[in-house]
Protein backbone atom coordinates (compact mmCIF):
# COMPACT_ATOMS: atom_id res chain seq x y z
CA UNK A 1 66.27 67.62 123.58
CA UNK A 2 64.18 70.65 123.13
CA UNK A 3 60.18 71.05 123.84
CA UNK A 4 57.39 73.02 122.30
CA UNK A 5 54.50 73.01 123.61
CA UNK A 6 55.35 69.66 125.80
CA UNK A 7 56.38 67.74 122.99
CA UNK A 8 59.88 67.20 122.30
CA UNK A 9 61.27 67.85 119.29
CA UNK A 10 63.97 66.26 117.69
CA UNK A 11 65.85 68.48 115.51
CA UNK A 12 68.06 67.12 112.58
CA UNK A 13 70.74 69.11 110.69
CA UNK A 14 73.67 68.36 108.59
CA UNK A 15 77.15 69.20 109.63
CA UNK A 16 79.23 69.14 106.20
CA UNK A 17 83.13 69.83 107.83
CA UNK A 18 86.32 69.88 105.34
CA UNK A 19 89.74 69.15 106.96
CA UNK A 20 93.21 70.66 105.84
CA UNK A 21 95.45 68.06 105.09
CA UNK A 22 98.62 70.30 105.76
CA UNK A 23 97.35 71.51 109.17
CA UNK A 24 94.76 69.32 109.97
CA UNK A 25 92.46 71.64 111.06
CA UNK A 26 88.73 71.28 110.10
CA UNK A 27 85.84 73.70 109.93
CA UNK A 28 82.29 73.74 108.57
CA UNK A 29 81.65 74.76 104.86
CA UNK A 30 79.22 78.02 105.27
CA UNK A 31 82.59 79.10 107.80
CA UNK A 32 84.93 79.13 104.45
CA UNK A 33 85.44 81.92 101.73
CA UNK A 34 82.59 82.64 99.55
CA UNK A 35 84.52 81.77 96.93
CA UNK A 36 85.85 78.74 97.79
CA UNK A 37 82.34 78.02 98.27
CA UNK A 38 81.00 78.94 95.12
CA UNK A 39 84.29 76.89 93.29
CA UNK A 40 83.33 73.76 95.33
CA UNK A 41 79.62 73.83 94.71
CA UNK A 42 80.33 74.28 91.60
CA UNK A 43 82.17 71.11 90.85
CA UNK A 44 79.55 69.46 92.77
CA UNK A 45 76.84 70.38 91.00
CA UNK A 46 78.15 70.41 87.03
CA UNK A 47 80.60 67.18 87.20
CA UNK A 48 77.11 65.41 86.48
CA UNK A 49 77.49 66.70 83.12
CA UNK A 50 80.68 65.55 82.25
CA UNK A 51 79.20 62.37 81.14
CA UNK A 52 76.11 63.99 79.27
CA UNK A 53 75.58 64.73 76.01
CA UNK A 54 73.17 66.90 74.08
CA UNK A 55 73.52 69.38 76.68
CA UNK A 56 74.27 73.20 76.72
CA UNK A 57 76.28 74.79 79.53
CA UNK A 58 75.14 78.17 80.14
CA UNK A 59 77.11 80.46 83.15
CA UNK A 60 76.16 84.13 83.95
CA UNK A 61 79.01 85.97 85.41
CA UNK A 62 81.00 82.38 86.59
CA UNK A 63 83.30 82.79 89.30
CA UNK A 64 83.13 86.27 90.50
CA UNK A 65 83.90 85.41 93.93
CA UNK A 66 87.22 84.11 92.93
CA UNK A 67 90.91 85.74 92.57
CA UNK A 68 92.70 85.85 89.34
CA UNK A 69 94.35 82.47 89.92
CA UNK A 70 91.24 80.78 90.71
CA UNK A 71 89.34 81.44 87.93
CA UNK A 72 92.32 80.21 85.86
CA UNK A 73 91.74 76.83 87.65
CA UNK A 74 88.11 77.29 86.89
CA UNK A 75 89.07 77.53 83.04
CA UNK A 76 90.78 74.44 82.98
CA UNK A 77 87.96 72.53 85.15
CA UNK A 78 85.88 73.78 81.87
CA UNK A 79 88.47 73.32 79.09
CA UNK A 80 89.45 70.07 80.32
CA UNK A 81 86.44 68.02 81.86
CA UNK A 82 83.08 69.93 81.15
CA UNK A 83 83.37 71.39 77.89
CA UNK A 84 84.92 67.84 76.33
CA UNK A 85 80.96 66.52 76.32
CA UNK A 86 79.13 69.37 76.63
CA UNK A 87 79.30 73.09 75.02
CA UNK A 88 79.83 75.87 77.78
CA UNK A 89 78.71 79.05 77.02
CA UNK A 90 79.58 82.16 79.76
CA UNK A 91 79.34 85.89 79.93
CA UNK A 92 81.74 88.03 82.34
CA UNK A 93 83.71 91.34 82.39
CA UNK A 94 86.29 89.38 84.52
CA UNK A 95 90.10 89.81 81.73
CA UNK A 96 91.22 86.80 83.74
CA UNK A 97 88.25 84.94 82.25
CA UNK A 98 89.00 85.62 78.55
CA UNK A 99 91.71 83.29 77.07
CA UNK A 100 94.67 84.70 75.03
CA UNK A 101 95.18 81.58 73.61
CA UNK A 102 91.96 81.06 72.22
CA UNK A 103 90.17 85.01 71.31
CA UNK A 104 88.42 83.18 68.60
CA UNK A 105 85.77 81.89 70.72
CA UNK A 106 85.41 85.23 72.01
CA UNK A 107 81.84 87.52 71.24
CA UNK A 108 81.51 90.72 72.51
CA UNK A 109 77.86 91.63 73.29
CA UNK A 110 76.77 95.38 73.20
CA UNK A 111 73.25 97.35 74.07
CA UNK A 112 73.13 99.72 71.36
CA UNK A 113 69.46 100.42 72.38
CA UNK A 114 66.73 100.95 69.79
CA UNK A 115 66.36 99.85 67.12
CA UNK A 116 68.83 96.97 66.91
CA UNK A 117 68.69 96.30 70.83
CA UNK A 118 71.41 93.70 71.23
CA UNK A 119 74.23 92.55 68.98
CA UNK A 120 76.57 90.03 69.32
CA UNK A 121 79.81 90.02 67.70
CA UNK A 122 83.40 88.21 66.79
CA UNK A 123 84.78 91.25 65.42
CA UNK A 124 86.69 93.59 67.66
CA UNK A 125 87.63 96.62 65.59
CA UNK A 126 83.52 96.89 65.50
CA UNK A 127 83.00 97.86 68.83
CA UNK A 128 83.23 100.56 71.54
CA UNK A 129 86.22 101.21 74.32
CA UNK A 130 83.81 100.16 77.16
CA UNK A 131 82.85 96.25 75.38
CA UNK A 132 86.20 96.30 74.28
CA UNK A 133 87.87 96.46 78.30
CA UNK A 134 88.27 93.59 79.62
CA UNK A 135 89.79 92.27 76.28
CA UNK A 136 92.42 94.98 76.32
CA UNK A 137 93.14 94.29 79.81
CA UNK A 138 93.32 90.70 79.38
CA UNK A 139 95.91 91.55 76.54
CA UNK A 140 97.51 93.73 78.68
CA UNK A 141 98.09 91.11 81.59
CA UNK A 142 99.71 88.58 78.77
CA UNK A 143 101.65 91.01 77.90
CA UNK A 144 102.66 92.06 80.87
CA UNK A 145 103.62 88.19 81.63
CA UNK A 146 105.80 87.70 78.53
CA UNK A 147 107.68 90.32 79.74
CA UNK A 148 109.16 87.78 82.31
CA UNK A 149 109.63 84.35 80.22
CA UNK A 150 113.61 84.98 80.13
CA UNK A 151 115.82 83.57 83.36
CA UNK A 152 118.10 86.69 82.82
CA UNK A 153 116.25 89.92 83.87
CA UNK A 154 118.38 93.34 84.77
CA UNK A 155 115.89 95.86 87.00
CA UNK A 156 116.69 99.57 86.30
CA UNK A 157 114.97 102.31 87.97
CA UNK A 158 113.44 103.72 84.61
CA UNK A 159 113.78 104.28 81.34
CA UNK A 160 116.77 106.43 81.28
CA UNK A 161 118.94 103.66 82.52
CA UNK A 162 117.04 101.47 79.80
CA UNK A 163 118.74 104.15 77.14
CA UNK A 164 121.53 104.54 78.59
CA UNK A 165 122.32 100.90 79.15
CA UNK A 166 121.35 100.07 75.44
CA UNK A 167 122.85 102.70 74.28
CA UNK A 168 126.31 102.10 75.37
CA UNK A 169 126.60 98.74 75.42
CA UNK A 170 126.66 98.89 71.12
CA UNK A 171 129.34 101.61 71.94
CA UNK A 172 131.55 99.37 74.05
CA UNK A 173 130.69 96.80 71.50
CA UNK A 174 132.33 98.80 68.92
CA UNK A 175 135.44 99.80 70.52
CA UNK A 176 135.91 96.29 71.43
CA UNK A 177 135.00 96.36 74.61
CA UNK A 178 132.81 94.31 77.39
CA UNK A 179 129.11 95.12 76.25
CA UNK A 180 126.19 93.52 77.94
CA UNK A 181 125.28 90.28 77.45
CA UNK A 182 122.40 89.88 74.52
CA UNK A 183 120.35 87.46 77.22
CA UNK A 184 120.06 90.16 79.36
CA UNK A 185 116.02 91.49 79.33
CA UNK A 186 116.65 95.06 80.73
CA UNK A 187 113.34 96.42 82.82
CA UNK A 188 112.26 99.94 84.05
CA UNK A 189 110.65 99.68 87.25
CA UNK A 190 109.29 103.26 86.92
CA UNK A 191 111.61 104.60 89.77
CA UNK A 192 113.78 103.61 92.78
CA UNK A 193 110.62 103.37 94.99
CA UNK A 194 109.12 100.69 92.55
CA UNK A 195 112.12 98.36 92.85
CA UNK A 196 110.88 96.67 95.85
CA UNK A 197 108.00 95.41 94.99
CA UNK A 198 108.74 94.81 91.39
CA UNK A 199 111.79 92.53 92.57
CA UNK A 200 109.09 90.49 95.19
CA UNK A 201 106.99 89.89 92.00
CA UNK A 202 109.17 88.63 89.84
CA UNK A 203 111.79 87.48 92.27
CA UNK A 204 110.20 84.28 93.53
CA UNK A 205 110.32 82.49 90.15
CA UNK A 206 113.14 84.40 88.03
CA UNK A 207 116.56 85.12 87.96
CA UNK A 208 116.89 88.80 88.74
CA UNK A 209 119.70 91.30 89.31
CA UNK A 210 119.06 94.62 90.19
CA UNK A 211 121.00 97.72 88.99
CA UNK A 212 120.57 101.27 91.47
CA UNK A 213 121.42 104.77 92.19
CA UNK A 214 123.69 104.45 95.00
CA UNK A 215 122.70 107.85 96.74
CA UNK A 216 120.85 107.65 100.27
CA UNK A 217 117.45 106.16 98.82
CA UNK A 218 119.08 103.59 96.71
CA UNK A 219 121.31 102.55 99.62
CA UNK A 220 118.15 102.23 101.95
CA UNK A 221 116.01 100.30 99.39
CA UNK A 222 118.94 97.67 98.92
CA UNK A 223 119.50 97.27 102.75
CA UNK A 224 115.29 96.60 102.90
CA UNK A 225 115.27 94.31 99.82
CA UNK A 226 118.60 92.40 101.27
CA UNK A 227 117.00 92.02 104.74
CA UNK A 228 113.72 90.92 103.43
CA UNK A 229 115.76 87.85 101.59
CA UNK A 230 114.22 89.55 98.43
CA UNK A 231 117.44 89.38 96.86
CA UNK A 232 121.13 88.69 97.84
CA UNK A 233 124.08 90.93 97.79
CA UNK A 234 125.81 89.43 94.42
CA UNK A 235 122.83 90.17 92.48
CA UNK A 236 122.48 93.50 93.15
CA UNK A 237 125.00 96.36 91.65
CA UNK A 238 125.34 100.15 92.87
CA UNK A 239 126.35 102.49 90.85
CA UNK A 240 129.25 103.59 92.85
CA UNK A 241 130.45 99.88 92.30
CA UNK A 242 132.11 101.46 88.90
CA UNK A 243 132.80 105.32 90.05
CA UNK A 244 134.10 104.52 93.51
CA UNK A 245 132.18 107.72 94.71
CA UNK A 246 129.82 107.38 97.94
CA UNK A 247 126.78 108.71 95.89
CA UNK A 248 126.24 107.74 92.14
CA UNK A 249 123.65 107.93 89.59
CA UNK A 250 123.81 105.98 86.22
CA UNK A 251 124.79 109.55 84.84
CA UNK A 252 127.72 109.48 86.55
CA UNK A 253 129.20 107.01 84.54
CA UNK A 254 129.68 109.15 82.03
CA UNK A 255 132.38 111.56 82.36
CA UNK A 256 131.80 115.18 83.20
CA UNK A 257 132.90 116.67 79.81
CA UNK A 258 130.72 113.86 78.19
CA UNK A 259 127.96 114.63 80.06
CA UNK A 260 127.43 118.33 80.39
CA UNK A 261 127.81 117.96 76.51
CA UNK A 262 124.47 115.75 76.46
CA UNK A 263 122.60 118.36 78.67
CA UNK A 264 123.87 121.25 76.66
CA UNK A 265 122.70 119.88 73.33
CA UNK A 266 119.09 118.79 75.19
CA UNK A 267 118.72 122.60 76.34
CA UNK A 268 120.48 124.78 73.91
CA UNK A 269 122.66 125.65 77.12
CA UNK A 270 126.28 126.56 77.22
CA UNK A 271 127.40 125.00 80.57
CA UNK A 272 131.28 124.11 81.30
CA UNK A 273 133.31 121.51 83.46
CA UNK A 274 134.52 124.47 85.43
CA UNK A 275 131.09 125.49 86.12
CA UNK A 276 129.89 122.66 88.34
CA UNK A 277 130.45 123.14 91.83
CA UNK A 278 132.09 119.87 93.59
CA UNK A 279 130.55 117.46 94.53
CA UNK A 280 129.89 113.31 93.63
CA UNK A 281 126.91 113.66 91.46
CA UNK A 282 126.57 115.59 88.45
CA UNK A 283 123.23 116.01 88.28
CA UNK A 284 122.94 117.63 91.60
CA UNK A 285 125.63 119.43 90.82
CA UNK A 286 124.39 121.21 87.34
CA UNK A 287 120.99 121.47 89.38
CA UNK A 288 122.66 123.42 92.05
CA UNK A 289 124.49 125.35 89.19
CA UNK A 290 121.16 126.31 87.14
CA UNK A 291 118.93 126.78 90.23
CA UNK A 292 116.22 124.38 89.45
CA UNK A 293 115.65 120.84 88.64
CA UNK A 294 115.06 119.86 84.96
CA UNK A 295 114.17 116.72 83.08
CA UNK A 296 116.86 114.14 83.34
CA UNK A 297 115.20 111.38 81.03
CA UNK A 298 115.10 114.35 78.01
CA UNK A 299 119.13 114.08 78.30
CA UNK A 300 118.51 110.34 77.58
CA UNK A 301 116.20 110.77 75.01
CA UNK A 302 119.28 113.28 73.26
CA UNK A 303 121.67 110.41 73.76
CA UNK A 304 119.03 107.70 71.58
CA UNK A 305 118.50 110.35 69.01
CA UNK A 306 122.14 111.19 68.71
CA UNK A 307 124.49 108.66 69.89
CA UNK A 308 125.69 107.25 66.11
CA UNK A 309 127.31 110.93 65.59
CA UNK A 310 129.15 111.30 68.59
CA UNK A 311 132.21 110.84 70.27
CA UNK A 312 132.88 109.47 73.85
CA UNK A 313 135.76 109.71 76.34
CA UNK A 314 137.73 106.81 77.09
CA UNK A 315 136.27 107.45 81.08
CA UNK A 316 132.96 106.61 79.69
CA UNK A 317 133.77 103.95 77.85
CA UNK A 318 135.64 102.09 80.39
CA UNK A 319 132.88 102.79 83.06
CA UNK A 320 130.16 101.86 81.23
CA UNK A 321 132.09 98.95 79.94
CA UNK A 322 133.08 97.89 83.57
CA UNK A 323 129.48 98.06 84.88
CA UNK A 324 128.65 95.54 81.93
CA UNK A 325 131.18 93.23 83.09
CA UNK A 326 129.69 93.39 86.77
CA UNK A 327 126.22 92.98 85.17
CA UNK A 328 127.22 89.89 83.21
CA UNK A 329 129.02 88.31 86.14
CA UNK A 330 125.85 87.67 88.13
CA UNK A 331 124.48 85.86 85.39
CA UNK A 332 123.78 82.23 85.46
């Protein structure tokens, strides 16, 4: 026991621990997250009010210690137990703290300074880009979210395989051929180095194929993603599955002719079959030809503007409509 001044002392504290069920491991309370502890004191301290009444909530900035997730628990801790007898008012800048499903109990506050200091408001379209943030990226987020509610989701690597895909699917549709499968929700990843991590997102909870370039980066990404058990070999399709080529793009689908067509009537050029060296893709191969890269998704964007006035080979038909049969196979 300690001493001061010859007297012994006996000193008191409290020792408030919290135990893991899963692991069984225990530690104090100041030893865990900040906001975990914030969350917990929280509860503590404003379940008193659940059974209250003539009383006003009010929060400053609730919950900043917490991730996205967690404050979503913390909304329905307030939706569903505090605000049913009392009224909860809260400021934040947090987008995970405003609720889609409810923007009319938003109010955006501004400062507009002297003379009329500040003014709170319900309407929107009233206010500046700054107030107006963290409801656009709150909007942004649901959005982003409904982009997954379907089971059947096809990743591309952008938004040229998004055209292309589209596009020719009504064409095999119209010659009576396979076209893809109307459940199908086709999205970009915004490029082959995107794929990864867009699969490990959306992967854990959805139905997913993927659809790649089978040249040397595609072929690495799909050995990564199929080691990391991100996704399994049926679900993902090269696109040397249709050509039979060692290195494919979604281009290469379409025949030559077809093709170098589509890139002539993008740049006013006056290429030929004959004047591609050899090779297994035809992009490289008109790049090699003209000396420089150019802007592959611009040849897309022809195909959108003018695909009801053209003609295409039976070769790209039947490639296009033999990828859509692979494609639809994986379904579930």
């Amino acid at each position: 026991m300690p001493q001061h001044n010859g007297t012994r002392v006996a000193a008191r504290f409290l020792d408030i621990r919290l135990r893991d069920r899963r692991t069984g491991y225990s530690n104090n309370f100041s030893q865990r997250s900040s906001g975990f502890q914030w969350f917990f004191s929280f509860l503590a301290a404003f379940s008193e009010f659940e059974n209250k009444e003539s009383t006003v909530v009010l929060l400053d900035e609730p919950a900043l210690a917490l991730h996205g997730r967690a404050q979503a628990d913390f909304l329905r801790f307030i939706n569903e137990r505090l605000a049913i007898a009392s009224p909860v008012i809260y400021t934040t800048h947090s987008p995970f703290m405003v609720e889609m499903g409810h923007l009319e109990r938003v109010r955006i506050v501004e400062d507009r300074g002297p003379p009329e200091g500040s003014v709170i408001s319900e309407d929107a379209l009233a206010n500046d880009p700054d107030s107006l943030f963290p409801l656009q990226a709150a909007l942004g987020y649901d959005i982003a979210q409904s982009l997954f509610i379907g089971p059947n989701n096809l990743i591309v690597e952008g938004t040229s395989d998004f055209i292309y895909l589209t596009i020719m699917s009504q064409v095999a549709s119209q010659k009576k051929r396979t076209s893809l499968d109307s459940r199908w929700r086709i999205l970009p990843s915004g490029g082959a180095t995107n794929i990864p991590t867009f699969v490990s997102i959306v992967g854990p909870h959805l139905d997913i194929t993927v659809l790649a370039d089978s040249d040397t980066q595609g072929m690495q990404l799909v050995t990564g993603m199929i080691e990391k058990k991100l996704i399994t070999g049926t679900r993902l399709i090269l696109a040397n599955a249709v050509t039979g080529q060692k290195n494919s793009d979604i281009e290469d689908l379409f025949s030559v002719e077809d093709y170098v067509n589509l890139y002539n009537d993008t740049f006013k050029a006056k290429l030929k079959h004959a004047d591609l060296g050899p090779g297994d893709r035809v992009v490289k191969r008109i790049e090699a030809r003209i000396g420089k890269a150019y802007d592959h998704g611009e040849v897309a964007e022809t195909l959108l503007r003018t695909h009801e006035g053209r003609t295409f080979s039976d070769e790209t038909v039947d490639n296009f409509s033999k990828l859509n049969e692979l494609v639809n196979a994986t379904m579930k």
